[in-house]
Protein backbone atom coordinates (compact mmCIF):
# COMPACT_ATOMS: atom_id res chain seq x y z
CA UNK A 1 -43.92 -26.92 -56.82
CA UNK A 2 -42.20 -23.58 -56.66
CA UNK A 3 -39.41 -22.87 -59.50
CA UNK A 4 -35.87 -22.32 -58.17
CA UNK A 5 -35.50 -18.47 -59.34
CA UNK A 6 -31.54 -19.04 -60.16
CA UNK A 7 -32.46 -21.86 -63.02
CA UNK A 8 -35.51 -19.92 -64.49
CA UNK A 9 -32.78 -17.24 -65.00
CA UNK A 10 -30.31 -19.36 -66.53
CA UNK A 11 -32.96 -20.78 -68.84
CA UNK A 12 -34.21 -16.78 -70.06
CA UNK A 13 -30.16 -15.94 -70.87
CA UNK A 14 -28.86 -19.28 -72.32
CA UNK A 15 -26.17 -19.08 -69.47
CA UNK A 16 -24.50 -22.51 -69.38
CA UNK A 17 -24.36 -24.90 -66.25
CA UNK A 18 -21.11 -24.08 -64.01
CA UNK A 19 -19.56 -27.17 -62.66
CA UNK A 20 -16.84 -25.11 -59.97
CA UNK A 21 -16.79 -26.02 -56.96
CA UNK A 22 -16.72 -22.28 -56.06
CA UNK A 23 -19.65 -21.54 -57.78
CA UNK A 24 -22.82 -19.70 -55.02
CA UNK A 25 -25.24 -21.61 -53.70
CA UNK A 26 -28.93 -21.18 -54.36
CA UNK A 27 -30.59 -19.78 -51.83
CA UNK A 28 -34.08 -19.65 -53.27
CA UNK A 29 -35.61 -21.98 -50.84
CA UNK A 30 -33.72 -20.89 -47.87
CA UNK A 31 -36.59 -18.93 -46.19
CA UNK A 32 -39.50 -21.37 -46.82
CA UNK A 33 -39.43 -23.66 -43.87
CA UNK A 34 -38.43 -20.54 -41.54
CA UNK A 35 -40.87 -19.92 -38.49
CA UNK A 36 -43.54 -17.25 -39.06
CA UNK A 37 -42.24 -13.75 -36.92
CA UNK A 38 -45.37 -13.41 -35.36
CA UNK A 39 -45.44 -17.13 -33.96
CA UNK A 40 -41.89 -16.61 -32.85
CA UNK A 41 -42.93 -13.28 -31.61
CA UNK A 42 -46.03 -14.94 -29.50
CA UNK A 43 -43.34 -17.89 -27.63
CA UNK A 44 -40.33 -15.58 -26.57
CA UNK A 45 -43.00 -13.21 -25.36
CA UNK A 46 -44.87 -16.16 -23.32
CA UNK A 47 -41.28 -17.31 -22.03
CA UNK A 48 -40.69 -13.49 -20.72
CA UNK A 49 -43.83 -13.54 -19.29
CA UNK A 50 -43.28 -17.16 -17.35
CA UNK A 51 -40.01 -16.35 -16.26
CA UNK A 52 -40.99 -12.74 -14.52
CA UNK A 53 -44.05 -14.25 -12.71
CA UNK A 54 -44.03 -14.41 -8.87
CA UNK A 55 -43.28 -18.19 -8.64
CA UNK A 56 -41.03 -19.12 -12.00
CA UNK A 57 -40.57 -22.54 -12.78
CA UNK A 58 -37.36 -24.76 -10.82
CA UNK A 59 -35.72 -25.71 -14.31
CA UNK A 60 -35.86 -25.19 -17.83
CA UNK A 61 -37.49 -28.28 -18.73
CA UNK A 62 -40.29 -27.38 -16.56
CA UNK A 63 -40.65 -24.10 -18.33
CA UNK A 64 -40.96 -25.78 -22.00
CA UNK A 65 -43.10 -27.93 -20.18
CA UNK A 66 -45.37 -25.28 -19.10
CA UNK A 67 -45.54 -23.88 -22.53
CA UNK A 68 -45.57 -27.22 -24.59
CA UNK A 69 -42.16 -26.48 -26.44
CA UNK A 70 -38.73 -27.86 -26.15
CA UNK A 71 -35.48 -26.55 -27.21
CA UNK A 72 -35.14 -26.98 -30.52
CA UNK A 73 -38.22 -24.67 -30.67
CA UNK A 74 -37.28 -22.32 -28.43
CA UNK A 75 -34.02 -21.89 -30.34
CA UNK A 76 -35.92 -21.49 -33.97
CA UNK A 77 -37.85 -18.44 -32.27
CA UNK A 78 -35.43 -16.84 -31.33
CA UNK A 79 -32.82 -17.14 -34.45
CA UNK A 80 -35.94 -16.09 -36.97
CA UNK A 81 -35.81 -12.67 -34.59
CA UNK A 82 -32.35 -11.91 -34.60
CA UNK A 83 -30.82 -9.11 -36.61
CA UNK A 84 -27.65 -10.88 -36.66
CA UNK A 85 -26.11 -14.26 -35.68
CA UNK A 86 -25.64 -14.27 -31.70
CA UNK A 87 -24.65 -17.35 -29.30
CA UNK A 88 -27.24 -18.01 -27.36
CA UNK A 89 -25.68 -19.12 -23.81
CA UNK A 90 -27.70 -22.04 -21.69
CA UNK A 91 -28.59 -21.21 -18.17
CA UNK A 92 -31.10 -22.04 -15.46
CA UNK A 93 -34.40 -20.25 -14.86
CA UNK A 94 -32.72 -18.18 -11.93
CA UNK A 95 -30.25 -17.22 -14.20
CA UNK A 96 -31.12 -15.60 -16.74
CA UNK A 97 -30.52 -12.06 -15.34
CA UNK A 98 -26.87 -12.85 -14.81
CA UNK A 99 -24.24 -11.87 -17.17
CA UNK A 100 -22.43 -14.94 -19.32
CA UNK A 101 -19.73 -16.60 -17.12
CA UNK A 102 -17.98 -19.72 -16.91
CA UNK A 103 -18.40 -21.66 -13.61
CA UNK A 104 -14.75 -22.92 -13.76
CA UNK A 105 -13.62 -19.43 -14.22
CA UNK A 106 -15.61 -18.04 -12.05
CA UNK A 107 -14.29 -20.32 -8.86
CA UNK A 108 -10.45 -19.27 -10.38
CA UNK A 109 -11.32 -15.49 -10.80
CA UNK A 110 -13.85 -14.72 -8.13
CA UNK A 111 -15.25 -11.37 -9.42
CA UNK A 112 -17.59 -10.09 -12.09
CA UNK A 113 -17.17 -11.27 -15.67
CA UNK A 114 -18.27 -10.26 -19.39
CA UNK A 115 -17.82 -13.66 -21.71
CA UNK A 116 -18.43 -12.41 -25.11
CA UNK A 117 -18.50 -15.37 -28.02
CA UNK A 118 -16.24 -14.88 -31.22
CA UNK A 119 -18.35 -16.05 -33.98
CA UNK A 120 -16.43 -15.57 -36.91
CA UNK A 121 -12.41 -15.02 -37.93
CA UNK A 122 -12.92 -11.62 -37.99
CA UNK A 123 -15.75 -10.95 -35.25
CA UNK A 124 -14.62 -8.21 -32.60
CA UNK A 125 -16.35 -7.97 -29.02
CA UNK A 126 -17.91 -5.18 -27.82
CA UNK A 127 -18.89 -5.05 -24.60
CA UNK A 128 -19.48 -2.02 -22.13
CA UNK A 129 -15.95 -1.18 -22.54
CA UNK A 130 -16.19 -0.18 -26.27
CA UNK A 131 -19.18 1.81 -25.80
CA UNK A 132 -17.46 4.15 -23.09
CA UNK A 133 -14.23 4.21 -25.27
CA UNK A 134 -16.27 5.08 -28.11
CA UNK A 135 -18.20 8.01 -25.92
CA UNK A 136 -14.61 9.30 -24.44
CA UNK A 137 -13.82 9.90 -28.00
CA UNK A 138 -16.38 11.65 -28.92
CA UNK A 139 -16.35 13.89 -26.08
CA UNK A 140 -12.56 14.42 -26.28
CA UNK A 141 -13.16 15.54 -29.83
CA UNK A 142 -15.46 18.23 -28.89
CA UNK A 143 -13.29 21.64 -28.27
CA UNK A 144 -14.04 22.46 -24.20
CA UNK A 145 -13.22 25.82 -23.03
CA UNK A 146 -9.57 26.20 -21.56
CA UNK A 147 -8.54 28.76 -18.99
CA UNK A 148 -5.10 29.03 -18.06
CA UNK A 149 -3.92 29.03 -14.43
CA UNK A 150 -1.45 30.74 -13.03
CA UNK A 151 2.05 28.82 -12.37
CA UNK A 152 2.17 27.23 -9.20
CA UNK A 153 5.44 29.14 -7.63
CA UNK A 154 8.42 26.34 -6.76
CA UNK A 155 9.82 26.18 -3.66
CA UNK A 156 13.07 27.69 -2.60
CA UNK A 157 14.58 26.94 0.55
CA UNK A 158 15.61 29.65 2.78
CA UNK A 159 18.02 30.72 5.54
CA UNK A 160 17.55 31.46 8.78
CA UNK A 161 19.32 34.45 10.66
CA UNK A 162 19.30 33.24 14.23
CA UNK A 163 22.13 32.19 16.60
CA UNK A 164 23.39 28.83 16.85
CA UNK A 165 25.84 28.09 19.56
CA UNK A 166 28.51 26.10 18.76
CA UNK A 167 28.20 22.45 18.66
CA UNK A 168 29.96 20.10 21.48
CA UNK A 169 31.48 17.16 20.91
CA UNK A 170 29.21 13.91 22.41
CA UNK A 171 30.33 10.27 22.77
CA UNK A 172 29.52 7.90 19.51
CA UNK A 173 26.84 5.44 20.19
CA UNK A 174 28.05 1.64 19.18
CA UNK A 175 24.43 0.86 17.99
CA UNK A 176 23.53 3.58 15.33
CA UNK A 177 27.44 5.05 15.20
CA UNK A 178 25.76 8.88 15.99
CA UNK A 179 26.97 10.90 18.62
CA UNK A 180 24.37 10.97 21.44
CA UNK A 181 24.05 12.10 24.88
CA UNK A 182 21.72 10.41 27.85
CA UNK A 183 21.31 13.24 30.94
CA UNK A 184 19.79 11.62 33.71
CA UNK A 185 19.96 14.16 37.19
CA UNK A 186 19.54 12.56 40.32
CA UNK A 187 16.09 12.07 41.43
CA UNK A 188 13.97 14.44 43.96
CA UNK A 189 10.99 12.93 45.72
CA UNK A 190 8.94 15.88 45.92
CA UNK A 191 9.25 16.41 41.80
CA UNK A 192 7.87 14.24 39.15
CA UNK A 193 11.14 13.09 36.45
CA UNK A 194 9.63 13.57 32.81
CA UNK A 195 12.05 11.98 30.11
CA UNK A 196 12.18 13.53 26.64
CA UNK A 197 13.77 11.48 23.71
CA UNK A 198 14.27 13.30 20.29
CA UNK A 199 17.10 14.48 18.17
CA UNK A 200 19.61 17.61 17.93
CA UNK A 201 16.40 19.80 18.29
CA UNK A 202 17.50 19.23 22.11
CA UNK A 203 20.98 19.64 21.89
CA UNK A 204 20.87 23.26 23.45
CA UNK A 205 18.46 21.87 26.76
CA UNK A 206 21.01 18.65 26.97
CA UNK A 207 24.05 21.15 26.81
CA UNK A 208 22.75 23.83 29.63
CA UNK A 209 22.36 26.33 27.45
CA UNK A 210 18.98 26.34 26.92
CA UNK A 211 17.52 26.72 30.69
CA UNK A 212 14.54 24.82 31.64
CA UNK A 213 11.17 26.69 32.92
CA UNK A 214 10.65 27.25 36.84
CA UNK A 215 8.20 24.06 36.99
CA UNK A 216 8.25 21.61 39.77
CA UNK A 217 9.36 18.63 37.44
CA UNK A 218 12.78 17.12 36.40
CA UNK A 219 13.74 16.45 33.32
CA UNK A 220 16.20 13.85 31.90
CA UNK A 221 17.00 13.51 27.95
CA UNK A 222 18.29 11.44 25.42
CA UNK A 223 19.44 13.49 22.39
CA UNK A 224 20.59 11.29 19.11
CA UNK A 225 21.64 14.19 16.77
CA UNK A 226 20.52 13.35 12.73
CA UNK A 227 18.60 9.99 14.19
CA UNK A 228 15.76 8.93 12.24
CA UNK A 229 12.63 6.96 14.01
CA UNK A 230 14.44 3.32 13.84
CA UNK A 231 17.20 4.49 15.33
CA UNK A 232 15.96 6.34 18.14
CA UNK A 233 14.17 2.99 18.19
CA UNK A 234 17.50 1.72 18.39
CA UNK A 235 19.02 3.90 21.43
CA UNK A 236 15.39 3.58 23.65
CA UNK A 237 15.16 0.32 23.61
CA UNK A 238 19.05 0.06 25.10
CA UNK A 239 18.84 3.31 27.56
CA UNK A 240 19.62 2.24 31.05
CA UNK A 241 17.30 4.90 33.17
CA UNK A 242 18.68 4.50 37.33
CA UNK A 243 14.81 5.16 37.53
CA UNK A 244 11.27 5.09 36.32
CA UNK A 245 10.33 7.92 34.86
CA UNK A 246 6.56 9.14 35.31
CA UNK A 247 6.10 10.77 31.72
CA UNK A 248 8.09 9.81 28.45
CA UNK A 249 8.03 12.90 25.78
CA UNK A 250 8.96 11.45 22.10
CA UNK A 251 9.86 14.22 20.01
CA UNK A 252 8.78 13.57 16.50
CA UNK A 253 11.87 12.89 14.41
CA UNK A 254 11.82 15.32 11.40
CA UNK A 255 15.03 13.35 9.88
CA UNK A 256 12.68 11.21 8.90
CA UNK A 257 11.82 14.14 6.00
CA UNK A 258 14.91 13.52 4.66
CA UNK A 259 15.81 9.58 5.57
CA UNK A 260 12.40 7.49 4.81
CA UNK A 261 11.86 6.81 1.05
CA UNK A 262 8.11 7.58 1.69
CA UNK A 263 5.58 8.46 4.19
CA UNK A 264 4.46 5.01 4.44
CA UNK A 265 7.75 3.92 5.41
CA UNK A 266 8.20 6.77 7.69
CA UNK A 267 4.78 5.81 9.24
CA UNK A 268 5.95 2.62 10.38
CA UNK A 269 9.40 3.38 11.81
CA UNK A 270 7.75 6.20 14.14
CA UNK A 271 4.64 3.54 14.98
CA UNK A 272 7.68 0.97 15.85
CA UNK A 273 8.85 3.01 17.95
CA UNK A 274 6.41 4.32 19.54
CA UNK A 275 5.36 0.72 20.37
CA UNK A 276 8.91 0.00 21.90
CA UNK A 277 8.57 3.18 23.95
CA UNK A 278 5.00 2.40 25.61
CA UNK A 279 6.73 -1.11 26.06
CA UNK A 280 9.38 0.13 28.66
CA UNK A 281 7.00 2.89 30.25
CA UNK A 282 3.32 3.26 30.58
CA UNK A 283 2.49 6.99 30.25
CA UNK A 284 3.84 8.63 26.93
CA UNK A 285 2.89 11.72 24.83
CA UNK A 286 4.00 12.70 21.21
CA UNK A 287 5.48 16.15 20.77
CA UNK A 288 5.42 17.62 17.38
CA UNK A 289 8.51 18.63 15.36
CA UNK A 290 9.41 22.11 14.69
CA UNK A 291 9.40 23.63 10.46
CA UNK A 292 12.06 23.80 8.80
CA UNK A 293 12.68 25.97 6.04
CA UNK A 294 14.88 23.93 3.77
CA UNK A 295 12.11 21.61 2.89
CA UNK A 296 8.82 22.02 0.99
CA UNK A 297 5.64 23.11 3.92
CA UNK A 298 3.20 20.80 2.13
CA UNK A 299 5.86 17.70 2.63
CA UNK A 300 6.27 18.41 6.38
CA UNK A 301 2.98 18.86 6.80
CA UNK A 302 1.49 15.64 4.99
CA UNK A 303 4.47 13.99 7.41
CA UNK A 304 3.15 15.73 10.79
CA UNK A 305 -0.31 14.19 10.05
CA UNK A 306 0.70 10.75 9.18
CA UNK A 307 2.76 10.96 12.63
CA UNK A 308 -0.43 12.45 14.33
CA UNK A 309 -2.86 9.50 12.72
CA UNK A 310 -0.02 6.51 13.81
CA UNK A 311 0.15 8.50 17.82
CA UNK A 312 -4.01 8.65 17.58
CA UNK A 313 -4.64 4.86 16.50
CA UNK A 314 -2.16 4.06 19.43
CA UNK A 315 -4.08 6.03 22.05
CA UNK A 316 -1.11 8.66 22.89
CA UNK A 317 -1.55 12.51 23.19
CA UNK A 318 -0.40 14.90 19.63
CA UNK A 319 1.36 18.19 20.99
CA UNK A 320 1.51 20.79 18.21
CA UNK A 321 4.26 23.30 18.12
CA UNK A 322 3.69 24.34 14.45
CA UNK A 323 1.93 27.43 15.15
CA UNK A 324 3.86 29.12 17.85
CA UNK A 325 7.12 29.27 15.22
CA UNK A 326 5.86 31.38 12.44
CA UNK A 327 7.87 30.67 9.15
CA UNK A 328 8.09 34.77 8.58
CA UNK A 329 10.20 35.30 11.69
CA UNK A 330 13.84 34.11 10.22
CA UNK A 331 15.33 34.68 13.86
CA UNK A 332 13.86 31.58 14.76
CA UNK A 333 15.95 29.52 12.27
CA UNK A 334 19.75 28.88 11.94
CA UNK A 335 21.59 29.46 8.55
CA UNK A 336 20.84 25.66 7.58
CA UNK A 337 16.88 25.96 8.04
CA UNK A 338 16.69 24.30 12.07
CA UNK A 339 15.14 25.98 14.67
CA UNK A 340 17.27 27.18 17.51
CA UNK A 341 14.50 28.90 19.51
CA UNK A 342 12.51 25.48 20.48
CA UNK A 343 11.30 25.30 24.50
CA UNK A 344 9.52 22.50 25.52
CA UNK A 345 7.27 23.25 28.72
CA UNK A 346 5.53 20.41 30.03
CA UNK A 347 2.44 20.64 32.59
């Protein structure tokens, strides 16, 4: 029988018996029951080989079976491999390609999982996450090459130098408490009536001073002066028309630059009432709203597109006016950034 190495020590320098209870345990004889590597080697290498064949066994019993193991020796294989003490997680044959998970969390969570074990009091997990936080660190600690780009000039609102004539006073609407003004002529049978709704961009066409093209249509209005999309909503859906007419224009209410918190919210005022509008009347087109020069280009424009998408996913026709009022000719524009040259002509 083999001589514990710790005693034949004690015996060569005199040292005396400890009786602590703190004192190390021998570990002389810890490795001499262990299973040989290559034997260990020779079953995890057979289960591999069982479990990628075409047709792998139903259950893990039947794939000890096959091999004439069981568990216990399965497990001794693969602890006298490890480089370091692991949990080794039970699963079926089909799957072992799947990461660790917990079946009750999995019904509760319902998405991909990483389990990882804590062995120890001190043990830290590191999963996929670590490695990438431990490669952005590396690479942010690298010096890149930095170029600096040029400011990005801020916006300054400007002034127009057109003519705006003076403003009327209109009757207050009970509803939204803004002046408006509904113009409905009487009706011609040989001339198609074409109703525009929108806001003080048609005050001038509403007052008469503004003249209308030489087309053979009529033309009624409803102008609500600072009226956002719900409450244009608002005044539509209680206008009392003595007649059908055969096209609706809805101007596209640029308060709604200034009023709506975002262009989500703005999105589904103008959809609203667009819906309320092809409600009452069954042919409708969208008519785009003029620049203004008091608020940032990239804002109105990000604004006329939402209002184009919402107009395009309801079937109705976009008129742009954008390009026919060039922001370099300031005789377009008031002093307080609206357009005053804005004619509408309608085929």
């Amino acid at each position: 029988m083999r001589e514990c190495k710790c005693d034949k020590n004690k015996k060569e320098t005199g040292e005396a018996e400890s009786n602590s209870e703190n004192k190390p345990a021998c570990k002389c004889f810890e490795d001499r029951d262990r299973m040989p590597k290559e034997f260990a080697h020779k079953i995890l290498e057979a289960v591999k080989k069982a479990v990628e064949c075409d047709v792998p066994p139903a259950s893990v019993e039947e794939l000890f079976h096959s091999l004439r193991i069981n568990q216990e020796i399965f497990e001794c294989a693969y602890r006298r491999l490890e480089k370091k003490h692991k949990v080794v997680y039970r699963r079926g044959v089909n799957e072992v390609w799947v990461n660790q998970y917990s079946k009750k969390l999995l019904k509760c969570w319902n998405a991909n999982m990483d389990i990882s074990f804590v062995t120890d009091a001190y043990a830290m997990p590191r999963a996929k996450s670590h490695r990438r936080a431990q490669a952005l660190k590396q690479r942010m600690a690298q010096p890149l090459p930095w170029t600096p780009q040029p400011p990005v000039p801020e916006f300054v609102a400007r002034r127009g130098t057109g003519y705006r004539h003076r403003v009327r006073r209109w009757p207050t609407s009970k509803l939204t408490q803004r002046s408006f003004k509904l113009v409905t002529p009487a009706q011609k049978p040989d001339q198609k009536m074409v109703f525009v709704v929108g806001d003080s961009h048609l005050r001038a066409m509403v007052d008469g001073i503004v003249a209308m093209p030489e087309v053979p249509l009529s033309f009624s209005f409803l102008s609500v002066p600072g009226a956002h999309a719900a409450e244009l909503r608002t005044e539509v859906s209680h206008a009392a028309l003595p007649w059908t007419p055969d096209v609706v224009c809805v101007l596209a209410p640029s308060n709604n630059l200034t009023a709506s918190r975002n262009i989500g919210e703005a999105s589904l005022d103008f959809g609203a009432l667009l819906a309320t509008v092809c409600n009452r009347w069954a042919k409708v087109f969208v008519l785009d709203f003029p620049p203004r020069l008091n608020i940032e280009p990239g804002l109105q424009e990000l604004f006329r597109q939402e209002f184009r998408r919402v107009a395009a996913r309801m079937g109705l026709p976009y008129v742009s006016v954008a390009e026919h009022l060039p922001l370099d000719r300031l005789e377009l524009w008031s002093r307080d950034g609206v357009s005053t040259a804005y004619f509408v002509v309608v085929t």
